[in-house]
PDB file of N, CA and C in Angstrom:
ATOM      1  N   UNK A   1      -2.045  27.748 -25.585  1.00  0.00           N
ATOM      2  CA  UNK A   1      -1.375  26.458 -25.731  1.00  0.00           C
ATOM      3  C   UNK A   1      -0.627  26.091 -24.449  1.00  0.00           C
ATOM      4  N   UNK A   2       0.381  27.002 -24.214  1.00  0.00           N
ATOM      5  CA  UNK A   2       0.691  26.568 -22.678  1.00  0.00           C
ATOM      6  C   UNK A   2      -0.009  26.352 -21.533  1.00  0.00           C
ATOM      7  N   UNK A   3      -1.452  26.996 -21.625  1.00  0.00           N
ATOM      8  CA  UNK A   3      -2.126  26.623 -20.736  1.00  0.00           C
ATOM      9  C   UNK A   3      -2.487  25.308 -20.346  1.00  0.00           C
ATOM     10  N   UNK A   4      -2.954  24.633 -21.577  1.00  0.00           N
ATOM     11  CA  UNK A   4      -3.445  23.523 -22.138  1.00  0.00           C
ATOM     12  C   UNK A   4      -2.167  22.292 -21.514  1.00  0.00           C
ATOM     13  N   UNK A   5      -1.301  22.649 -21.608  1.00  0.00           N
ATOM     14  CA  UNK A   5       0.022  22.082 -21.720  1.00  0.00           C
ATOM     15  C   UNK A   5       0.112  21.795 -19.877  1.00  0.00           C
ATOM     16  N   UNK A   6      -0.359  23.106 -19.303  1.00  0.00           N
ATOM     17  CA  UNK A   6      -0.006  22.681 -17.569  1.00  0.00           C
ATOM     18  C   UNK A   6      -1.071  21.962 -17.174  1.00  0.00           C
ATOM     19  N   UNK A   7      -2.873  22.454 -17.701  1.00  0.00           N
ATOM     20  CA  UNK A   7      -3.605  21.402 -17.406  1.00  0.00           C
ATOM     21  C   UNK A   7      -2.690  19.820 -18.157  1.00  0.00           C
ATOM     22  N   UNK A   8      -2.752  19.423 -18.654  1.00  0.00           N
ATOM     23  CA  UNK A   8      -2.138  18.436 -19.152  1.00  0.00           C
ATOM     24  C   UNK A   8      -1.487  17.710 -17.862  1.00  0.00           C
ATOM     25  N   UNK A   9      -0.752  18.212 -17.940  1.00  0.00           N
ATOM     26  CA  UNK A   9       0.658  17.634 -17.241  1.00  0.00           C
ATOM     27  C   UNK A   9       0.024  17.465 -15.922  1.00  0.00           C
ATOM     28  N   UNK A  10      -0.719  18.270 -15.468  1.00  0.00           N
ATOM     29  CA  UNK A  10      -1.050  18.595 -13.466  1.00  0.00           C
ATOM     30  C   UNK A  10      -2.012  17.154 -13.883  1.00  0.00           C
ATOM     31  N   UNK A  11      -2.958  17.359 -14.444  1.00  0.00           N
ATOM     32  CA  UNK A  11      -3.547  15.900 -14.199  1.00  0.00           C
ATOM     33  C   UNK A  11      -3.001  14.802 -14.757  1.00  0.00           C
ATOM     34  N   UNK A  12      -1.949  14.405 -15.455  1.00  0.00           N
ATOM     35  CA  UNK A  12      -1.196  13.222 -15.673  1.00  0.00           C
ATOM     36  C   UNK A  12      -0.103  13.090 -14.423  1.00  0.00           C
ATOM     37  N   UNK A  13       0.404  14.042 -13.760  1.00  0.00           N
ATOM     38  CA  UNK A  13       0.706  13.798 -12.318  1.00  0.00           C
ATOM     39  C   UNK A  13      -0.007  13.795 -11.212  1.00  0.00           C
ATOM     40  N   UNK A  14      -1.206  13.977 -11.260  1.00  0.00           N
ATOM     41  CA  UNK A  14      -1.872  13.355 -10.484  1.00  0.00           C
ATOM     42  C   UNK A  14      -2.795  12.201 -10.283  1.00  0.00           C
ATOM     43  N   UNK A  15      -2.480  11.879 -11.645  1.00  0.00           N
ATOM     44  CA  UNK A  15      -3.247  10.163 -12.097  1.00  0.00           C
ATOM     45  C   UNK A  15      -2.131   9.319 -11.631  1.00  0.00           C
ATOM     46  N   UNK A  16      -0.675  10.012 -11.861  1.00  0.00           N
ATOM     47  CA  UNK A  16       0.494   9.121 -11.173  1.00  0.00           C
ATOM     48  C   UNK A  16       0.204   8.879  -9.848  1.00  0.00           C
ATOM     49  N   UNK A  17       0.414  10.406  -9.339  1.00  0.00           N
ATOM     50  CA  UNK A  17       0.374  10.459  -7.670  1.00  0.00           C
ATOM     51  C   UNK A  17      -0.622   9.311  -7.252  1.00  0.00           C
ATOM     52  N   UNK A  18      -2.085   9.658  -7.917  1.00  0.00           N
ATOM     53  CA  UNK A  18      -3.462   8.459  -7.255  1.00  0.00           C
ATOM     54  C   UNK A  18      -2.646   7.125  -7.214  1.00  0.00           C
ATOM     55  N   UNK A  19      -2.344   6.529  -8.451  1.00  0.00           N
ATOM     56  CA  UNK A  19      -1.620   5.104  -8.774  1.00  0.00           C
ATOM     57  C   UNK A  19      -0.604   4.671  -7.804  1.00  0.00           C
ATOM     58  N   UNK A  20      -0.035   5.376  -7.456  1.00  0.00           N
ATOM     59  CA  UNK A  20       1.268   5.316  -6.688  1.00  0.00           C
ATOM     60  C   UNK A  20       0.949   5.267  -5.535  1.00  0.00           C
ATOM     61  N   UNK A  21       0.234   6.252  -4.600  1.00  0.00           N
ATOM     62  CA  UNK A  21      -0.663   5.937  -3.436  1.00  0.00           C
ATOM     63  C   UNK A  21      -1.623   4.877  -3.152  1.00  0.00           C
ATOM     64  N   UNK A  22      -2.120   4.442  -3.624  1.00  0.00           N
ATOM     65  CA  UNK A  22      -2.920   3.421  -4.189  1.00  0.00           C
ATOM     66  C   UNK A  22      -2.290   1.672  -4.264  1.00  0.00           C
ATOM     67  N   UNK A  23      -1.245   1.601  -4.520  1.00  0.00           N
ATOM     68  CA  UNK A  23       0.227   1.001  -4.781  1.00  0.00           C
ATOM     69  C   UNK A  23       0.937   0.718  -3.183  1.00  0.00           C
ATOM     70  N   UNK A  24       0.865   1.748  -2.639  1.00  0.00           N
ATOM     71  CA  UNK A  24       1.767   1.989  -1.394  1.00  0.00           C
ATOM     72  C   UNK A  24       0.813   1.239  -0.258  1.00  0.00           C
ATOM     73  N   UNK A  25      -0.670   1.911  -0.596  1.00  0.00           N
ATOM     74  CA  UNK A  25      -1.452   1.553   0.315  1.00  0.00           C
ATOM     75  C   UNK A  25      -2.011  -0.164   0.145  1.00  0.00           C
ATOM     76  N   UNK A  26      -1.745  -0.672  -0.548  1.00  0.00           N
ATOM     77  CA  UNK A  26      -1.926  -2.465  -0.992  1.00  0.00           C
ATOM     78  C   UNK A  26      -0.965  -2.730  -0.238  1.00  0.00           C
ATOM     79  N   UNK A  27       0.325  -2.270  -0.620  1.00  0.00           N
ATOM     80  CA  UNK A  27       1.433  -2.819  -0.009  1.00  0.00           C
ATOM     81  C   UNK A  27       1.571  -3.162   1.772  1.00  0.00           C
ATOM     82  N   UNK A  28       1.298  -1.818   1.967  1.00  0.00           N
ATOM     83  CA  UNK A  28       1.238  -2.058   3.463  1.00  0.00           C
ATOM     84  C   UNK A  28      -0.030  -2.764   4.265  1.00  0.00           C
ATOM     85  N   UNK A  29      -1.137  -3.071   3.083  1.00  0.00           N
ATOM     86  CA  UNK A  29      -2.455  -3.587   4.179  1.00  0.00           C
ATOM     87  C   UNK A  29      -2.059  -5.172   3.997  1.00  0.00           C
ATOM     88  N   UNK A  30      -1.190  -5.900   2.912  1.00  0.00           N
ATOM     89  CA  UNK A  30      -0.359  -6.772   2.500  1.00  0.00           C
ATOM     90  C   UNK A  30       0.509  -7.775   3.818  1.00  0.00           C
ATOM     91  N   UNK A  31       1.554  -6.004   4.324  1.00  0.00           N
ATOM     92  CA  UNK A  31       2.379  -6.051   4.735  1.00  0.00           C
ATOM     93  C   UNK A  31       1.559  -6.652   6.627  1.00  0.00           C
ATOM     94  N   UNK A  32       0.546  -5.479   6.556  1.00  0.00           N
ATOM     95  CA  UNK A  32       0.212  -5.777   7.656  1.00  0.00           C
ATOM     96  C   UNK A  32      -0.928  -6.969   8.154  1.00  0.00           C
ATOM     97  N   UNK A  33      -1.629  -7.717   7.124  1.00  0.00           N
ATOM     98  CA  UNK A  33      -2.004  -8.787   7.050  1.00  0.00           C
ATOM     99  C   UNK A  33      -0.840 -10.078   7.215  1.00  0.00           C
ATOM    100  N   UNK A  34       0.123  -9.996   6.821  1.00  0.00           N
ATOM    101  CA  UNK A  34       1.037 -10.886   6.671  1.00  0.00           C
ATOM    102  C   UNK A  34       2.101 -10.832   8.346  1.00  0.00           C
ATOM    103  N   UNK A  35       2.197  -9.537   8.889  1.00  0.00           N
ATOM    104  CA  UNK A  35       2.493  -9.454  10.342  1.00  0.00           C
ATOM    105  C   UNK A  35       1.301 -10.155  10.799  1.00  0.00           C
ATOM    106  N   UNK A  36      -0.357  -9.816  10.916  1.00  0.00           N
ATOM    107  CA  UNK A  36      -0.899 -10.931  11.764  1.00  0.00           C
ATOM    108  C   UNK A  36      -0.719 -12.210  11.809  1.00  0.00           C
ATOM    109  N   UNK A  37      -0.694 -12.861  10.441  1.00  0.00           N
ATOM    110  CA  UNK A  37      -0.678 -14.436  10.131  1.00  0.00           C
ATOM    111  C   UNK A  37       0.802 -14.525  11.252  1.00  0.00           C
ATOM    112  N   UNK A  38       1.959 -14.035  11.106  1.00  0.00           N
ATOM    113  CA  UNK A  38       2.954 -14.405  11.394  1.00  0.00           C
ATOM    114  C   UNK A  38       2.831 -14.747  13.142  1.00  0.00           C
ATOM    115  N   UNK A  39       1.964 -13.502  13.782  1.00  0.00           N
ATOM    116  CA  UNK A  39       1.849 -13.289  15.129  1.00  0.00           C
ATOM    117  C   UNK A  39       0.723 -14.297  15.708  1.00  0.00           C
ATOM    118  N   UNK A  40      -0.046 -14.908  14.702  1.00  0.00           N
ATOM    119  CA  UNK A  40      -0.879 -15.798  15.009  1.00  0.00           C
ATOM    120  C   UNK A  40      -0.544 -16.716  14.935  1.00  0.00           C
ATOM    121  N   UNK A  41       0.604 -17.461  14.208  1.00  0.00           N
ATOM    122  CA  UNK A  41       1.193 -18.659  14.268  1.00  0.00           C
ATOM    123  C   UNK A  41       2.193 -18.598  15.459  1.00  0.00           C
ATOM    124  N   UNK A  42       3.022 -18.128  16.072  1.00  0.00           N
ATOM    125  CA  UNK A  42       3.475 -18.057  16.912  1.00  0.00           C
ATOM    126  C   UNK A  42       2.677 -17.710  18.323  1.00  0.00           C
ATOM    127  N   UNK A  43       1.747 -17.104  18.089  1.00  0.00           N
ATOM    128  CA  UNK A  43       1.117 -17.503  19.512  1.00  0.00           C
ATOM    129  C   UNK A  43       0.094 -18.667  19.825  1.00  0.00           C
ATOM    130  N   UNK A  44      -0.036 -19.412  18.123  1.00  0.00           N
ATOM    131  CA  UNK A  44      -0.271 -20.923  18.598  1.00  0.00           C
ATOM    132  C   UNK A  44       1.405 -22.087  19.105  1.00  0.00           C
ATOM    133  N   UNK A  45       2.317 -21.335  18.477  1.00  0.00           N
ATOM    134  CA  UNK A  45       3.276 -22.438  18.585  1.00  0.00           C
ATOM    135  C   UNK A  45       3.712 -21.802  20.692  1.00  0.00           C
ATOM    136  N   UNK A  46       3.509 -20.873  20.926  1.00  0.00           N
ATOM    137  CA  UNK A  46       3.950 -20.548  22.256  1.00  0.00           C
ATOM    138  C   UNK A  46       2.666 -21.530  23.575  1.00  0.00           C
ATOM    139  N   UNK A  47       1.665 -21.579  22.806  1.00  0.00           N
ATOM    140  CA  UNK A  47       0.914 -22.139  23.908  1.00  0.00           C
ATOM    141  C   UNK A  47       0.646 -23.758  23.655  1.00  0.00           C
ATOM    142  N   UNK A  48       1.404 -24.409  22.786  1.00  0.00           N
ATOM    143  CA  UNK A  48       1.465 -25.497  22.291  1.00  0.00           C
ATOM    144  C   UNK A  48       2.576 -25.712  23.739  1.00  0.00           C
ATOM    145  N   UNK A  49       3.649 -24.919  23.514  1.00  0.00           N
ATOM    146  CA  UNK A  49       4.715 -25.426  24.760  1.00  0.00           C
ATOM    147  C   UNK A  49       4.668 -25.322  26.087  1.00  0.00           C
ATOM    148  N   UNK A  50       3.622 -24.484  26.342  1.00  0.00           N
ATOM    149  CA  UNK A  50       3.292 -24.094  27.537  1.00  0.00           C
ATOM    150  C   UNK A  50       2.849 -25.108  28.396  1.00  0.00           C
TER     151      UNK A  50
END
């Protein structure tokens, strides 16, 4: 039964861990899509003044 009990648990923390990584990694391709847009609008507004 305890055996049963650590399989259990090791793969319900690691269905977390996947989710959560998974989570982190949206976030930042998000994060870093949203730095280009930002760097691309400003290097149209810099050569607008130029």
């Amino acid at each position: 039964m305890f055996g049963l009990g650590m399989i259990k648990g090791t793969i319900i923390g690691m269905g977390i861990g996947i989710m959560a990584g998974l989570a982190l990694k949206e976030v930042c391709r998000m994060k870093k899509k949203k730095d280009q847009i930002s760097k691309t609008e400003s290097d149209i507004v810099d050569s607008e003044n130029s």
